[in-house]
N, C-alpha and C. Protein backbone atom coordinates (compact mmCIF):
# COMPACT_ATOMS: atom_id res chain seq x y z
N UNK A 1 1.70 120.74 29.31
CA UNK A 1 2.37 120.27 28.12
C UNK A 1 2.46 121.40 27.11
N UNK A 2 3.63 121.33 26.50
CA UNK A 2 3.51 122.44 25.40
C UNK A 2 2.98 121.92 24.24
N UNK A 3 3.46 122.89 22.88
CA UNK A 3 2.62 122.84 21.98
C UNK A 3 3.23 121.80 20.82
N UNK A 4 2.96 121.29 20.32
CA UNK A 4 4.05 120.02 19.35
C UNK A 4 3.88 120.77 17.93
N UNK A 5 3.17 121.32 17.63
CA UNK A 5 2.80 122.40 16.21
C UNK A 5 3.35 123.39 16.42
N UNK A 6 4.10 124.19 15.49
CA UNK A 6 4.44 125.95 15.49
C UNK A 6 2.55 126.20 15.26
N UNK A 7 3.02 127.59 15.90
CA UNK A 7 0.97 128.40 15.22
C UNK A 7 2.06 128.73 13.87
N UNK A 8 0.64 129.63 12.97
CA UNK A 8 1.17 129.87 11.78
C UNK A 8 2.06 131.56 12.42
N UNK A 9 1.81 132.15 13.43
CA UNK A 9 2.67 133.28 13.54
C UNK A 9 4.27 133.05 13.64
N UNK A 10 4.12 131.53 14.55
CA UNK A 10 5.50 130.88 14.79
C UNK A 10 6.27 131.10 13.10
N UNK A 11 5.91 130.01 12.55
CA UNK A 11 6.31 129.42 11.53
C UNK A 11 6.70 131.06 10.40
N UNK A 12 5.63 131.91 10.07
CA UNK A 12 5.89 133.01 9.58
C UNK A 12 6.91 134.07 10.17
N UNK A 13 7.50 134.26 11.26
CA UNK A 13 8.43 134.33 11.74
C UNK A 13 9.54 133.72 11.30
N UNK A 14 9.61 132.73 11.75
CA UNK A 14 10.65 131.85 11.11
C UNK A 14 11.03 132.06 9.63
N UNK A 15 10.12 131.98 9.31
CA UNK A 15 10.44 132.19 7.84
C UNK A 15 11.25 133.49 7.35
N UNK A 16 10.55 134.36 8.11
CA UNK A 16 11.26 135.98 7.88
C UNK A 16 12.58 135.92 8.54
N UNK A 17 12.71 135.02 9.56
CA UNK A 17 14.32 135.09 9.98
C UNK A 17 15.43 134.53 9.52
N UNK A 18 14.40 133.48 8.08
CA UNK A 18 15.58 132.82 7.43
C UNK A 18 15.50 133.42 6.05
N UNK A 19 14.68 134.57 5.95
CA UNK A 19 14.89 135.42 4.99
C UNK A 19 15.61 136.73 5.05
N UNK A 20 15.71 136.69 6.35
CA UNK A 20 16.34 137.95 6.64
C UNK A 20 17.80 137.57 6.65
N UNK A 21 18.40 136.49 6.97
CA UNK A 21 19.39 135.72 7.12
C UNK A 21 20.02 135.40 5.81
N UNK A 22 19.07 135.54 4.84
CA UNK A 22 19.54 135.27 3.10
C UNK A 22 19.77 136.78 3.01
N UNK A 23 19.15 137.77 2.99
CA UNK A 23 19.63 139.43 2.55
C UNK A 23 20.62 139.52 3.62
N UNK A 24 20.82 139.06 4.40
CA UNK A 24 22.42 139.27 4.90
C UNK A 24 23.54 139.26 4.32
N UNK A 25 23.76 137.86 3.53
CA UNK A 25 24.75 138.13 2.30
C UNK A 25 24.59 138.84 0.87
N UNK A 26 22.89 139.25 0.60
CA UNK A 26 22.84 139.93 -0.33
C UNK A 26 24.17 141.03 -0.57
N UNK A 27 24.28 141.50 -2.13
CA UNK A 27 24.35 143.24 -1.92
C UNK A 27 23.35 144.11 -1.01
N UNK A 28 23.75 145.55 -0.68
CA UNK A 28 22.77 146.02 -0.29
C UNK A 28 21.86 146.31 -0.61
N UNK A 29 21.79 147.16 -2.03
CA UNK A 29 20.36 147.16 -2.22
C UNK A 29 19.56 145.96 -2.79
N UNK A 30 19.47 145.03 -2.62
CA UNK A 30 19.12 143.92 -2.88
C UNK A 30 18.46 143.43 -1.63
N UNK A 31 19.62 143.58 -0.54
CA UNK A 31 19.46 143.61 0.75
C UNK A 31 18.17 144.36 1.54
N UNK A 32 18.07 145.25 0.71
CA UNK A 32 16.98 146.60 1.04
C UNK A 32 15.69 145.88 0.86
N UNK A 33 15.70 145.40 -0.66
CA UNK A 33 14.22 144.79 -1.18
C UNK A 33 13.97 143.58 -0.68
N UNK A 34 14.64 142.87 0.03
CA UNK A 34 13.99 141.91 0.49
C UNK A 34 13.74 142.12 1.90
N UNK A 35 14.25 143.28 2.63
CA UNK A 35 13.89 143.76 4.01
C UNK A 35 12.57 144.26 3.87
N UNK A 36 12.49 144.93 2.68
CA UNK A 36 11.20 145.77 2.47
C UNK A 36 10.26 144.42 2.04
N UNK A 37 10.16 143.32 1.23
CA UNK A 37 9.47 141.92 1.38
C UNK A 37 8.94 141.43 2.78
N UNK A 38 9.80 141.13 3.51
CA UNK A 38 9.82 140.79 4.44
C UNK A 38 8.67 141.26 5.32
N UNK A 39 8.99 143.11 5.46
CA UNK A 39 7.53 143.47 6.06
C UNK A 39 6.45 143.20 5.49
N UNK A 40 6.42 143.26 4.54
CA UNK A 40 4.97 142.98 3.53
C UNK A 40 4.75 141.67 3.85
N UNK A 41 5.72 140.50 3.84
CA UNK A 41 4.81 139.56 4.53
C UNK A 41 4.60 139.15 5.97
N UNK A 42 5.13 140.48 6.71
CA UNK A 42 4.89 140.34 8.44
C UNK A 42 3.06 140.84 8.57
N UNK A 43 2.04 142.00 7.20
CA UNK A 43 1.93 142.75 7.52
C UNK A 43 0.71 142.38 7.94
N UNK A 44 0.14 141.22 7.21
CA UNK A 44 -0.61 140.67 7.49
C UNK A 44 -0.93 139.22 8.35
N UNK A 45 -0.35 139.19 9.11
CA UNK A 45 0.35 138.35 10.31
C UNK A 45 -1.18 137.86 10.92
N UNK A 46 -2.11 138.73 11.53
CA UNK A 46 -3.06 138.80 12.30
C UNK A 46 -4.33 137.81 11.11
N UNK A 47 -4.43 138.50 10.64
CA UNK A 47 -5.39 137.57 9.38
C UNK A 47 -5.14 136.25 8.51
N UNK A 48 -2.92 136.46 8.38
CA UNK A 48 -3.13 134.99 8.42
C UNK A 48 -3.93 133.91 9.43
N UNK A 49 -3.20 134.12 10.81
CA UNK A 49 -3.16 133.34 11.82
C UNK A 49 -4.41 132.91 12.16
N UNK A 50 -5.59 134.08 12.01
CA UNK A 50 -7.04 134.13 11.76
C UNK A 50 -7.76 133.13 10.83
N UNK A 51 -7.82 132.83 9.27
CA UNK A 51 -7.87 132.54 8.24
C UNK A 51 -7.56 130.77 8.40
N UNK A 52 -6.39 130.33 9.08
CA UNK A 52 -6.17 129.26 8.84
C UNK A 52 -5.56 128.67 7.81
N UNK A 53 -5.05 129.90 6.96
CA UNK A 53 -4.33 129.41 5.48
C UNK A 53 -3.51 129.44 5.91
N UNK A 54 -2.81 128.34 4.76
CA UNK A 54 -0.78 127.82 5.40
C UNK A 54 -0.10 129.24 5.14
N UNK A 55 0.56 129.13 6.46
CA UNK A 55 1.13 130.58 6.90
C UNK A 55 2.19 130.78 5.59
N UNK A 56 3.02 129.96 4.79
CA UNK A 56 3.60 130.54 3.70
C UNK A 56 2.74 130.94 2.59
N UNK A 57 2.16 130.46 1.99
CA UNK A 57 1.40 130.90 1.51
C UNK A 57 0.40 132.37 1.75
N UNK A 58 0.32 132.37 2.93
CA UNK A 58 -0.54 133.69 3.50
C UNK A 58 0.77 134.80 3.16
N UNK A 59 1.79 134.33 3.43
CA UNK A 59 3.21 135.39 3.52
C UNK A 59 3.34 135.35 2.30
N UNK A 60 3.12 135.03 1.45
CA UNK A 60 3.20 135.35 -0.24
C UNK A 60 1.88 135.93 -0.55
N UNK A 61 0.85 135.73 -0.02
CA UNK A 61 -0.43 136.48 -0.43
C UNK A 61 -0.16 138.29 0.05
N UNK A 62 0.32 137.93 1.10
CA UNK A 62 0.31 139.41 1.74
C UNK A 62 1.43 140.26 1.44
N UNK A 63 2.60 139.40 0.48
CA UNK A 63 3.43 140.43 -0.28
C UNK A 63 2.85 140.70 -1.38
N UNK A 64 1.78 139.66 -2.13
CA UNK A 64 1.50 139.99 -3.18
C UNK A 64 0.60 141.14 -3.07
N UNK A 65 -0.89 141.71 -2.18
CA UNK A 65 -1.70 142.10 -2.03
C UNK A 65 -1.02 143.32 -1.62
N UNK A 66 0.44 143.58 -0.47
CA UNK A 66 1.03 144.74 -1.05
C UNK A 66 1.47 145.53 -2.17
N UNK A 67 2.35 144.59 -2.67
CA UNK A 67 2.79 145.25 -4.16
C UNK A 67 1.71 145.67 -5.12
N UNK A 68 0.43 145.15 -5.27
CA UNK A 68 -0.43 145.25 -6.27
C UNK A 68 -1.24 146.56 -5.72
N UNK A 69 -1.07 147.15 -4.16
CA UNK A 69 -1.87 148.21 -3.44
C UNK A 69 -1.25 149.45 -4.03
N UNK A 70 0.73 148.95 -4.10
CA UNK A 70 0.91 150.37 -4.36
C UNK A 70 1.43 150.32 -5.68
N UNK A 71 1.14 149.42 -6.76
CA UNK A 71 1.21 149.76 -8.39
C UNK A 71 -0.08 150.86 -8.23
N UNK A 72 -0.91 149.99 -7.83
CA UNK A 72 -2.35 150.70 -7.97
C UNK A 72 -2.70 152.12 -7.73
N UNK A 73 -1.70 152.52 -6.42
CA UNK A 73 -1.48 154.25 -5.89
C UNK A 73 -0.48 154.88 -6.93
N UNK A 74 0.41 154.09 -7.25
CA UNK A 74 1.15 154.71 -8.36
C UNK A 74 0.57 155.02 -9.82
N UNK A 75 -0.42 153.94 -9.97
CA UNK A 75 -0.93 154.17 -11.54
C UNK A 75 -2.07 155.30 -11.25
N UNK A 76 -2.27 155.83 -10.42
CA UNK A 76 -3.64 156.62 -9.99
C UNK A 76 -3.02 158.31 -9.90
């Protein structure tokens, strides 16, 4: 029998493909920053799935915990 639940890697996937699917009609560079989003919330994929936190949420933690890594290299 298969699985009747996405895992949270499923579902975070998904999500990036229907975000990637929205910067499609972006402008481009617009287009750019949400490609560059996107990885940031692929990047931590392994620790969501780990963690057990709702995979959107984990994909907003892990863009947030990017952006705040490299203000932080920038303000330094």
């Amino acid at each position: 029998m298969g699985r009747s639940v996405p895992t949270a890697r499923q579902v975070m996937e998904d999500l990036a493909g229907d975000l990637e699917r929205m910067a499609s009609i972006m402008p481009q560079s617009q287009a750019a920053i949400m490609h560059d989003l996107v990885m940031m919330g692929r990047k931590h994929s392994a620790e969501i799935s780990y963690s057990g936190v709702d995979p959107y949420t984990g994909f907003l933690i892990s863009i947030i915990i990017d952006l705040y890594s490299r203000i932080m290299e920038d303000g330094q």
